[in-house]
PDB file of N, CA and C in Angstrom:
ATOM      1  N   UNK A   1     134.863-135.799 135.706  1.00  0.00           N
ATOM      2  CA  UNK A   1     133.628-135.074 135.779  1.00  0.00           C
ATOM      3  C   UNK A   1     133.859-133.813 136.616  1.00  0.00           C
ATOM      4  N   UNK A   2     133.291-132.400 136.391  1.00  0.00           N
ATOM      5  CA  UNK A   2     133.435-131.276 137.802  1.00  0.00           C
ATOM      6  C   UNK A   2     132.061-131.004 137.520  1.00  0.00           C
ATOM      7  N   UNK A   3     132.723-130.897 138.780  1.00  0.00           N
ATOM      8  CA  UNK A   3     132.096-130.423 139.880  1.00  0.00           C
ATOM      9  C   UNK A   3     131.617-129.203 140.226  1.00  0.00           C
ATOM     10  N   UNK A   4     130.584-128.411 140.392  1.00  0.00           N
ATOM     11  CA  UNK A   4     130.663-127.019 140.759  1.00  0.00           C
ATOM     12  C   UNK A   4     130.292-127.151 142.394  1.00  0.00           C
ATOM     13  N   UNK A   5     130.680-125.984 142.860  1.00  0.00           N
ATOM     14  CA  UNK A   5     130.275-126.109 144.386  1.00  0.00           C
ATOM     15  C   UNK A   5     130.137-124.474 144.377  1.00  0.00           C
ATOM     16  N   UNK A   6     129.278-124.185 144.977  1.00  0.00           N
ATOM     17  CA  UNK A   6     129.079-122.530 146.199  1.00  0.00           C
ATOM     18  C   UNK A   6     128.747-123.161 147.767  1.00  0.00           C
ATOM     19  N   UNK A   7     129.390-122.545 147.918  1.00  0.00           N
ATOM     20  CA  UNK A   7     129.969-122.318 149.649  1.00  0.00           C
ATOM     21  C   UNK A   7     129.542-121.630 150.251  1.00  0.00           C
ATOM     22  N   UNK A   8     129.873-121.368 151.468  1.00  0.00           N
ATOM     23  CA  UNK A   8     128.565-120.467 152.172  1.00  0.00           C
ATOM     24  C   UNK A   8     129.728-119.325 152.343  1.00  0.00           C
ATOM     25  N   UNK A   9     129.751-117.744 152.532  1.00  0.00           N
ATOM     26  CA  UNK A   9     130.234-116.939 152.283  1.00  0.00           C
ATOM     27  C   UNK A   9     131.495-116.919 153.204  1.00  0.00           C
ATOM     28  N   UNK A  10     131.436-117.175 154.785  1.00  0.00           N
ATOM     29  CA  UNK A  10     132.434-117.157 155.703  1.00  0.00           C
ATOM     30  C   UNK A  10     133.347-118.502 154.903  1.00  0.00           C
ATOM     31  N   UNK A  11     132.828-119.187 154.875  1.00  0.00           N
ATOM     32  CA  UNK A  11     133.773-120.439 154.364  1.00  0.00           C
ATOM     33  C   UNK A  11     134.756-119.954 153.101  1.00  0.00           C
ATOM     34  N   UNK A  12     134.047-119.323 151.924  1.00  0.00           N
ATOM     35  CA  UNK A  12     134.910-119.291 151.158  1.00  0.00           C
ATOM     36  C   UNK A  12     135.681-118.308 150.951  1.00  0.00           C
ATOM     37  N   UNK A  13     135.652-117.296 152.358  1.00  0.00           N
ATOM     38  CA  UNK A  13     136.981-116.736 152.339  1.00  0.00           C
ATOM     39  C   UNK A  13     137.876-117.710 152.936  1.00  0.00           C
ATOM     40  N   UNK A  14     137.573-118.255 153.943  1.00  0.00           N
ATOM     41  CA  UNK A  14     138.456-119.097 154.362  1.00  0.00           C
ATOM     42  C   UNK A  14     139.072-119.852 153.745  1.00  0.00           C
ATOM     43  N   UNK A  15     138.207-120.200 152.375  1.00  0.00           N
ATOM     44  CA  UNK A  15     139.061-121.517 151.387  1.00  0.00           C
ATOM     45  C   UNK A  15     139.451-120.886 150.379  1.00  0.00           C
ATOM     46  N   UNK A  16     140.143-119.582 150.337  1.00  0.00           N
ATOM     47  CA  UNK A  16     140.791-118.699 149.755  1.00  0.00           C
ATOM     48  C   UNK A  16     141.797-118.508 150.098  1.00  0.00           C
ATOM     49  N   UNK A  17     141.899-119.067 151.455  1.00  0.00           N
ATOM     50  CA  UNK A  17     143.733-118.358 152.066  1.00  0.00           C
ATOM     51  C   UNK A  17     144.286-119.712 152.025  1.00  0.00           C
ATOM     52  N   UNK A  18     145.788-119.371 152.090  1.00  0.00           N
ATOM     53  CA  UNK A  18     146.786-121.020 151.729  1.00  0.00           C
ATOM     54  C   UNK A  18     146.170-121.777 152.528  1.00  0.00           C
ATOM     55  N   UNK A  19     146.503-121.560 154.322  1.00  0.00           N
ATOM     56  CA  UNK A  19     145.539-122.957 154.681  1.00  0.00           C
ATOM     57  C   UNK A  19     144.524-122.549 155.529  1.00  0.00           C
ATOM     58  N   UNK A  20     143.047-123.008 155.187  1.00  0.00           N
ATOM     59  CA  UNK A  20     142.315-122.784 155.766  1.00  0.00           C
ATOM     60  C   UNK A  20     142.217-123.322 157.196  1.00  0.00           C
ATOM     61  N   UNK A  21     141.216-122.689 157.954  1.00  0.00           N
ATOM     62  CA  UNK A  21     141.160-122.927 159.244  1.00  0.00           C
ATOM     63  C   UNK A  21     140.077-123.615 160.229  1.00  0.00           C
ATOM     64  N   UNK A  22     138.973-123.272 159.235  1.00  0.00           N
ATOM     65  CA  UNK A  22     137.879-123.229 159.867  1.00  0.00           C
ATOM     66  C   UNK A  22     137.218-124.737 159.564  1.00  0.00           C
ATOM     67  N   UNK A  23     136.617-125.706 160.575  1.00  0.00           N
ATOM     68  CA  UNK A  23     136.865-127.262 160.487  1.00  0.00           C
ATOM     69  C   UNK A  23     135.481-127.732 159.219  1.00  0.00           C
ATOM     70  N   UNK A  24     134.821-126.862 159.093  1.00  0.00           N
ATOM     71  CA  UNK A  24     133.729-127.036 157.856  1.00  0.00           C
ATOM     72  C   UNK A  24     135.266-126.624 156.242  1.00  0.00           C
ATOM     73  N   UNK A  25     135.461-125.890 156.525  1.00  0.00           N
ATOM     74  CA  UNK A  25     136.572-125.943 155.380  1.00  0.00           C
ATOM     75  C   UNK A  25     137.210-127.581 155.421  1.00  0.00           C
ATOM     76  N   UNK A  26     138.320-127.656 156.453  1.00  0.00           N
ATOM     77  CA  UNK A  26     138.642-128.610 156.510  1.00  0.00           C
ATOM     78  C   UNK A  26     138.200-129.811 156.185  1.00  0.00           C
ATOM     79  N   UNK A  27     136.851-130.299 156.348  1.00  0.00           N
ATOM     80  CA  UNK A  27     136.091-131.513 156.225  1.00  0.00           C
ATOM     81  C   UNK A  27     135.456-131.613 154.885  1.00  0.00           C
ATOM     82  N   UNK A  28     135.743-130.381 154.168  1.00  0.00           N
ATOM     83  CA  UNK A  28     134.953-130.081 152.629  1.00  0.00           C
ATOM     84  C   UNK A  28     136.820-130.583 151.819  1.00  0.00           C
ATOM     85  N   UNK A  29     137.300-130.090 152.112  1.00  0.00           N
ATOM     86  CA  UNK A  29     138.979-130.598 151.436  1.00  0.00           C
ATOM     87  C   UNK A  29     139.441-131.723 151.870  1.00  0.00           C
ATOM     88  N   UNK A  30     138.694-132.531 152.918  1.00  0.00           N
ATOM     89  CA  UNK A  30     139.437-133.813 153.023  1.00  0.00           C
ATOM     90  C   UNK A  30     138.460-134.544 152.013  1.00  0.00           C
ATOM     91  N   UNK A  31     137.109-134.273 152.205  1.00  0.00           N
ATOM     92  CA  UNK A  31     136.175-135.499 151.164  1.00  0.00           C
ATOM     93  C   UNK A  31     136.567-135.300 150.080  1.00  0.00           C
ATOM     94  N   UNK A  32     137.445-134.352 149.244  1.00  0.00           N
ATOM     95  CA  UNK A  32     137.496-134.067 148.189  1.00  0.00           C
ATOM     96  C   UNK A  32     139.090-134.773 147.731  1.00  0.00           C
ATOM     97  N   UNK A  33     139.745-134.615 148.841  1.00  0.00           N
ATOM     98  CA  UNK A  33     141.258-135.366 148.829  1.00  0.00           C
ATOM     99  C   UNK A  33     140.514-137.003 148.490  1.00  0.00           C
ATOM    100  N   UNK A  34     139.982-137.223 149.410  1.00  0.00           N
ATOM    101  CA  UNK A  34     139.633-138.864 149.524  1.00  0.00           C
ATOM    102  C   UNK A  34     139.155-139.730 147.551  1.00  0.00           C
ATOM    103  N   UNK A  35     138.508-138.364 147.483  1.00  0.00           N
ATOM    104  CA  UNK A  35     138.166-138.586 145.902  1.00  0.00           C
ATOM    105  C   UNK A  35     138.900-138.318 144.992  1.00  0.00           C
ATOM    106  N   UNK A  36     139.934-138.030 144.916  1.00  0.00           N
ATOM    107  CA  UNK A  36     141.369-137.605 144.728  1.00  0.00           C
ATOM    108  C   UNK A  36     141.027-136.332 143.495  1.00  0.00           C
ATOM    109  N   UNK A  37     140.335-135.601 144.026  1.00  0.00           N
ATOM    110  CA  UNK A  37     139.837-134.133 143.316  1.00  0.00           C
ATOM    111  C   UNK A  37     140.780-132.782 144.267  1.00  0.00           C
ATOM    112  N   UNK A  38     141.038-131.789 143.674  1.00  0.00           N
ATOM    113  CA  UNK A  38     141.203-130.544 144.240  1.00  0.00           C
ATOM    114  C   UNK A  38     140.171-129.673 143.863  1.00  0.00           C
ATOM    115  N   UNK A  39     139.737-128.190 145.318  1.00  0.00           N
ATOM    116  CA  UNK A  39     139.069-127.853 144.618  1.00  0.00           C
ATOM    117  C   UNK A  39     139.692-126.728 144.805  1.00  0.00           C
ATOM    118  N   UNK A  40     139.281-125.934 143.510  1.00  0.00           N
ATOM    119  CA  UNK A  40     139.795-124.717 142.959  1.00  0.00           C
ATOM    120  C   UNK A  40     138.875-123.040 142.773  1.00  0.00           C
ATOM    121  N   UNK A  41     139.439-122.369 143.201  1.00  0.00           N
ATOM    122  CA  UNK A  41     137.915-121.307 143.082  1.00  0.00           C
ATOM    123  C   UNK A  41     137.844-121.105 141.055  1.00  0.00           C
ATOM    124  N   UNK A  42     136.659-121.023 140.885  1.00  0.00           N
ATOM    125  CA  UNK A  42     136.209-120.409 139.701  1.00  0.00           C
ATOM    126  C   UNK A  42     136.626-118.730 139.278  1.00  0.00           C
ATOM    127  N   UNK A  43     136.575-118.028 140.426  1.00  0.00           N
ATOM    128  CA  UNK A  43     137.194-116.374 140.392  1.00  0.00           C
ATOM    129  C   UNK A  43     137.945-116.595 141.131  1.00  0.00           C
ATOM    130  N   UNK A  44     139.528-116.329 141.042  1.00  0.00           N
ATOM    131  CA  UNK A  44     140.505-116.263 141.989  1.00  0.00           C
ATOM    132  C   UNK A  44     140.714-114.894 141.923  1.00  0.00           C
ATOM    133  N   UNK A  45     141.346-114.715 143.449  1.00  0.00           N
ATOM    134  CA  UNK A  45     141.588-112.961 143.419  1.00  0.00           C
ATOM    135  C   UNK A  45     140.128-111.835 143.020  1.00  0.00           C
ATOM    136  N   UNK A  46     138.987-112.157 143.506  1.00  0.00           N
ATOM    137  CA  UNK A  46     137.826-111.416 143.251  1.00  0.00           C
ATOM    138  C   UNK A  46     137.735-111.039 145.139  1.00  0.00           C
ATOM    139  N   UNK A  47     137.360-109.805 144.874  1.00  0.00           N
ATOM    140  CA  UNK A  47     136.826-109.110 146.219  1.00  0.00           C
ATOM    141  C   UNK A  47     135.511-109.550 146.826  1.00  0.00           C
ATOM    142  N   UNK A  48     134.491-109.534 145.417  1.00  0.00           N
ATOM    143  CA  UNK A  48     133.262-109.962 145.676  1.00  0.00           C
ATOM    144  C   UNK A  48     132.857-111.108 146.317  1.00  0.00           C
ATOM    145  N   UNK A  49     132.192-110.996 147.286  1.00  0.00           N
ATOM    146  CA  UNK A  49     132.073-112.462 148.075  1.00  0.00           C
ATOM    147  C   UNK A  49     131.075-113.136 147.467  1.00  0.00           C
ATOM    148  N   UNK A  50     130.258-112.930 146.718  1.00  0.00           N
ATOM    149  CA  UNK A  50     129.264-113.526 145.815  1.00  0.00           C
ATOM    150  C   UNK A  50     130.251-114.393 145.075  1.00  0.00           C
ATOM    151  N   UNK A  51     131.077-113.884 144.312  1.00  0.00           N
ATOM    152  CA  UNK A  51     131.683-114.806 143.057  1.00  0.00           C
ATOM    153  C   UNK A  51     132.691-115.490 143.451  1.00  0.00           C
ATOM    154  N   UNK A  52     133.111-115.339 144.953  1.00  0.00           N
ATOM    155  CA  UNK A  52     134.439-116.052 145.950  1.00  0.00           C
ATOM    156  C   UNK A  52     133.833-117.113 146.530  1.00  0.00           C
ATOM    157  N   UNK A  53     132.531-117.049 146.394  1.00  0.00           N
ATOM    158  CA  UNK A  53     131.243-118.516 146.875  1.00  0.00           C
ATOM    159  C   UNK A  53     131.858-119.732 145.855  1.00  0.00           C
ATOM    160  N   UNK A  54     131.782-119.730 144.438  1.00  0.00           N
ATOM    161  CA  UNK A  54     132.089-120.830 143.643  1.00  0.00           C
ATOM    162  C   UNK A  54     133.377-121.113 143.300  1.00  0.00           C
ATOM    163  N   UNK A  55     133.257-122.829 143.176  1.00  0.00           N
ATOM    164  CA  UNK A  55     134.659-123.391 143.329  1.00  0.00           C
ATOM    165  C   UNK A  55     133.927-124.455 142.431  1.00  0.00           C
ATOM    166  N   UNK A  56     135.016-125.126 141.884  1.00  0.00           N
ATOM    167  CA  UNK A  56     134.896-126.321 140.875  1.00  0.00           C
ATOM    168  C   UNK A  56     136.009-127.283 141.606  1.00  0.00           C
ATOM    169  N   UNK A  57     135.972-128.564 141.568  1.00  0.00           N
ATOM    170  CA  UNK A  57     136.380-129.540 141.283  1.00  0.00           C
ATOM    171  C   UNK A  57     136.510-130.758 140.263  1.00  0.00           C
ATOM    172  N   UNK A  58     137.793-131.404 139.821  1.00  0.00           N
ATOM    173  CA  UNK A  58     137.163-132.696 138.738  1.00  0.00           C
ATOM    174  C   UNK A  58     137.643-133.565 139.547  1.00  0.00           C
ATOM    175  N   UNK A  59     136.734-134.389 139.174  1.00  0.00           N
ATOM    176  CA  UNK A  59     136.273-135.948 139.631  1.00  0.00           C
ATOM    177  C   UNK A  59     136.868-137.290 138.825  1.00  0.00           C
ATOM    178  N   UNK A  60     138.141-137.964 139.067  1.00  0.00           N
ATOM    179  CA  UNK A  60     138.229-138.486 138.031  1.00  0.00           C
ATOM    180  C   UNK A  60     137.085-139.572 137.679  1.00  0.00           C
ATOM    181  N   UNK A  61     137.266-139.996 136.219  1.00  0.00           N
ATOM    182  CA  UNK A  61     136.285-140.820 136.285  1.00  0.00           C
ATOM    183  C   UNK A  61     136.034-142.254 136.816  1.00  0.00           C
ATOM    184  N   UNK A  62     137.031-142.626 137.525  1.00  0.00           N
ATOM    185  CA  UNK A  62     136.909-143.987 138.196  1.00  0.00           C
ATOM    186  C   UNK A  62     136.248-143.521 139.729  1.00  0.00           C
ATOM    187  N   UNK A  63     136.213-142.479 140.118  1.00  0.00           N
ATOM    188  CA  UNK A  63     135.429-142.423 141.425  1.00  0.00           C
ATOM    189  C   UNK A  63     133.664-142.002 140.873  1.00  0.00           C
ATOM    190  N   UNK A  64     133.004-142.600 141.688  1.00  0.00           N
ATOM    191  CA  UNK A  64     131.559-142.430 141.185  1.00  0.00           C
ATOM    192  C   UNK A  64     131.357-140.713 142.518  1.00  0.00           C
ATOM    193  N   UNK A  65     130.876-140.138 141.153  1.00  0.00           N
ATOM    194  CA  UNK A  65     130.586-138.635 141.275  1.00  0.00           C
ATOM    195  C   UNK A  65     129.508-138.380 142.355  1.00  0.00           C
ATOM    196  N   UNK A  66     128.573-139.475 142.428  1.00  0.00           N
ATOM    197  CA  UNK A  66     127.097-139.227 142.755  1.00  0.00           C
ATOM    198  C   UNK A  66     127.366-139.466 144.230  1.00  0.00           C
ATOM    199  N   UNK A  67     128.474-140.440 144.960  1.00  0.00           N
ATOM    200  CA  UNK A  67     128.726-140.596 146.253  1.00  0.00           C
ATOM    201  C   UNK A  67     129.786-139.385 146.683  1.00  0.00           C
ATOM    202  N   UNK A  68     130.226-138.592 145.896  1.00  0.00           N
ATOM    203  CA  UNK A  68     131.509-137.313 146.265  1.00  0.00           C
ATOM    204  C   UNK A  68     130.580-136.452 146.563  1.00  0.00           C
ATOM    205  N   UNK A  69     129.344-136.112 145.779  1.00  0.00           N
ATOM    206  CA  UNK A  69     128.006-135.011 145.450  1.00  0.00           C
ATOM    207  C   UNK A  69     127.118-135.221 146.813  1.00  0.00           C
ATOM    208  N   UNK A  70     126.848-136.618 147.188  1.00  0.00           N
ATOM    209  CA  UNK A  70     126.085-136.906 148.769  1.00  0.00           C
ATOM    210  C   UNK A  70     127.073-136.755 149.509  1.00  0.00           C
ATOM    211  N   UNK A  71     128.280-136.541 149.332  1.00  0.00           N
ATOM    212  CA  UNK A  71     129.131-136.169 151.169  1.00  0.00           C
ATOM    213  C   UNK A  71     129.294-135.288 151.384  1.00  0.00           C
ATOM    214  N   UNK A  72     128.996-133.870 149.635  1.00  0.00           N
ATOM    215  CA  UNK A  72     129.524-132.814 149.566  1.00  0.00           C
ATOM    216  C   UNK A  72     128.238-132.206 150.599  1.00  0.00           C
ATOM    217  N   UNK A  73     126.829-133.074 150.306  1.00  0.00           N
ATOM    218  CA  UNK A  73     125.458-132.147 150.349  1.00  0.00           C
ATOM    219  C   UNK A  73     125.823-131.944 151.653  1.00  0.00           C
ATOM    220  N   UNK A  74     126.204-132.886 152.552  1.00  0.00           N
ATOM    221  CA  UNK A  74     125.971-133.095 154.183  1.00  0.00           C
ATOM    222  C   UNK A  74     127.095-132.122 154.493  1.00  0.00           C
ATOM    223  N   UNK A  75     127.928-131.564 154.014  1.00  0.00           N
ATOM    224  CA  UNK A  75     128.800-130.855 154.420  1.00  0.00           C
ATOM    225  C   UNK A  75     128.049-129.639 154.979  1.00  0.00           C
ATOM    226  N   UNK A  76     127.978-128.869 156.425  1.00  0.00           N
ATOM    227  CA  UNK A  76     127.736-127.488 156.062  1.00  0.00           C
ATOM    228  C   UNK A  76     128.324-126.420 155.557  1.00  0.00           C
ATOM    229  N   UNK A  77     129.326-126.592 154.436  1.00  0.00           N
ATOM    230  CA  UNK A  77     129.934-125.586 154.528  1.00  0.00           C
ATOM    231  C   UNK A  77     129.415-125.344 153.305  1.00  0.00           C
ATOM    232  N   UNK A  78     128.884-126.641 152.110  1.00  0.00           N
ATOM    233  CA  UNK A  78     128.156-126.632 151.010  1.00  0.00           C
ATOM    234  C   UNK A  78     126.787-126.061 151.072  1.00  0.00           C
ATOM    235  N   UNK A  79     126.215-125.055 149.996  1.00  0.00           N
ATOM    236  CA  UNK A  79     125.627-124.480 149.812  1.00  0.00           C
ATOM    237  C   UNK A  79     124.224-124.829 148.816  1.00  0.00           C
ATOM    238  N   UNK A  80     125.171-125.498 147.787  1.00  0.00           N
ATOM    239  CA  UNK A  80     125.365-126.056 146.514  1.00  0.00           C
ATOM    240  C   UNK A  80     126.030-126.612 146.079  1.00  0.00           C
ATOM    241  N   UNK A  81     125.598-127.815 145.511  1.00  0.00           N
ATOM    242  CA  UNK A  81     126.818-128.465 144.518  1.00  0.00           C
ATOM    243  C   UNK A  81     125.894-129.510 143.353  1.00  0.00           C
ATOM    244  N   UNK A  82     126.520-129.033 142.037  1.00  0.00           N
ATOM    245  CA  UNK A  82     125.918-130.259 140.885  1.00  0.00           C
ATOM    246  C   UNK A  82     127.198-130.301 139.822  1.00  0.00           C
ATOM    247  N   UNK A  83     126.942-131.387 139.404  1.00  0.00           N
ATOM    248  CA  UNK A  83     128.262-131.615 137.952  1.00  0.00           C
ATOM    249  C   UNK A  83     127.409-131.501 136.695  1.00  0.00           C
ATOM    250  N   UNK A  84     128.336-131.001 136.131  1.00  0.00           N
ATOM    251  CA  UNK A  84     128.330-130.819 135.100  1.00  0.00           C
ATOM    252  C   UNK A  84     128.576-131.824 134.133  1.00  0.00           C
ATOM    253  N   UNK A  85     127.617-132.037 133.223  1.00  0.00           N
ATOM    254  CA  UNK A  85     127.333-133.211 132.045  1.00  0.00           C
ATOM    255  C   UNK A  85     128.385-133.009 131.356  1.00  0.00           C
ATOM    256  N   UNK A  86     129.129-133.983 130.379  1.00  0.00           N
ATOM    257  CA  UNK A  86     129.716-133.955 129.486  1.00  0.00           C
ATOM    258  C   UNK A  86     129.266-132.968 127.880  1.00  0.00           C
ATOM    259  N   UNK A  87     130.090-132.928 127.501  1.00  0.00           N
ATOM    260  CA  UNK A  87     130.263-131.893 126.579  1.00  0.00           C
ATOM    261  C   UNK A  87     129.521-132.743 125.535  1.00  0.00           C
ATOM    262  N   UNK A  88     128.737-132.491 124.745  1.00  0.00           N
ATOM    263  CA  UNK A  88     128.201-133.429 123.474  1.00  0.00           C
ATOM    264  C   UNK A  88     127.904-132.722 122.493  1.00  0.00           C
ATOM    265  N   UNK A  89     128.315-133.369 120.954  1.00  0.00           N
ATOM    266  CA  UNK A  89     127.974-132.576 119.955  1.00  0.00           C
ATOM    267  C   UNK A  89     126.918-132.485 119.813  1.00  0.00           C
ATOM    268  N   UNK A  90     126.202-131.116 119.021  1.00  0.00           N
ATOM    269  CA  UNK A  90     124.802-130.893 118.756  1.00  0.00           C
ATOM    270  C   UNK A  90     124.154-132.012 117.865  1.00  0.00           C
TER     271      UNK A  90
END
């Protein structure tokens, strides 16, 4: 399942550089390790800090999404975060 996430603007420069620093970064990449997801920016290499806000993750499907989505909310570094439904034919 992914994940979308926006971040709050200081953060996601920070989760732009190899290793971040800042301990709201940190604590947003370990819950996401634990769920054995990476997360990835949606615009890599964008200047704009608007579009350097969103990042995706996938979720495999043996971890339940809805407990990764409540650890993401409590995070402050999360802004936002919802998944995205499966793909279905019309």
């Amino acid at each position: 399942m992914q994940l979308t996430l926006q971040v709050r603007k200081d953060i996601a420069m920070d989760l732009h550089q190899l290793h971040p620093v800042e301990p709201e970064s940190k604590e947003l990449l370990s819950i996401l390790s634990k769920s054995e997801s990476e997360l990835k920016p949606m615009h890599p290499n964008v200047n704009d800090q608007n579009l350097a806000a969103y990042f995706f993750a996938i979720v495999p499907d043996s971890i339940d999404a809805e407990k990764v989505i409540s650890k993401l909310q409590s995070n402050k570094a999360v802004e936002a975060v919802y998944f995205k439904p499966r793909d279905e034919a019309p």
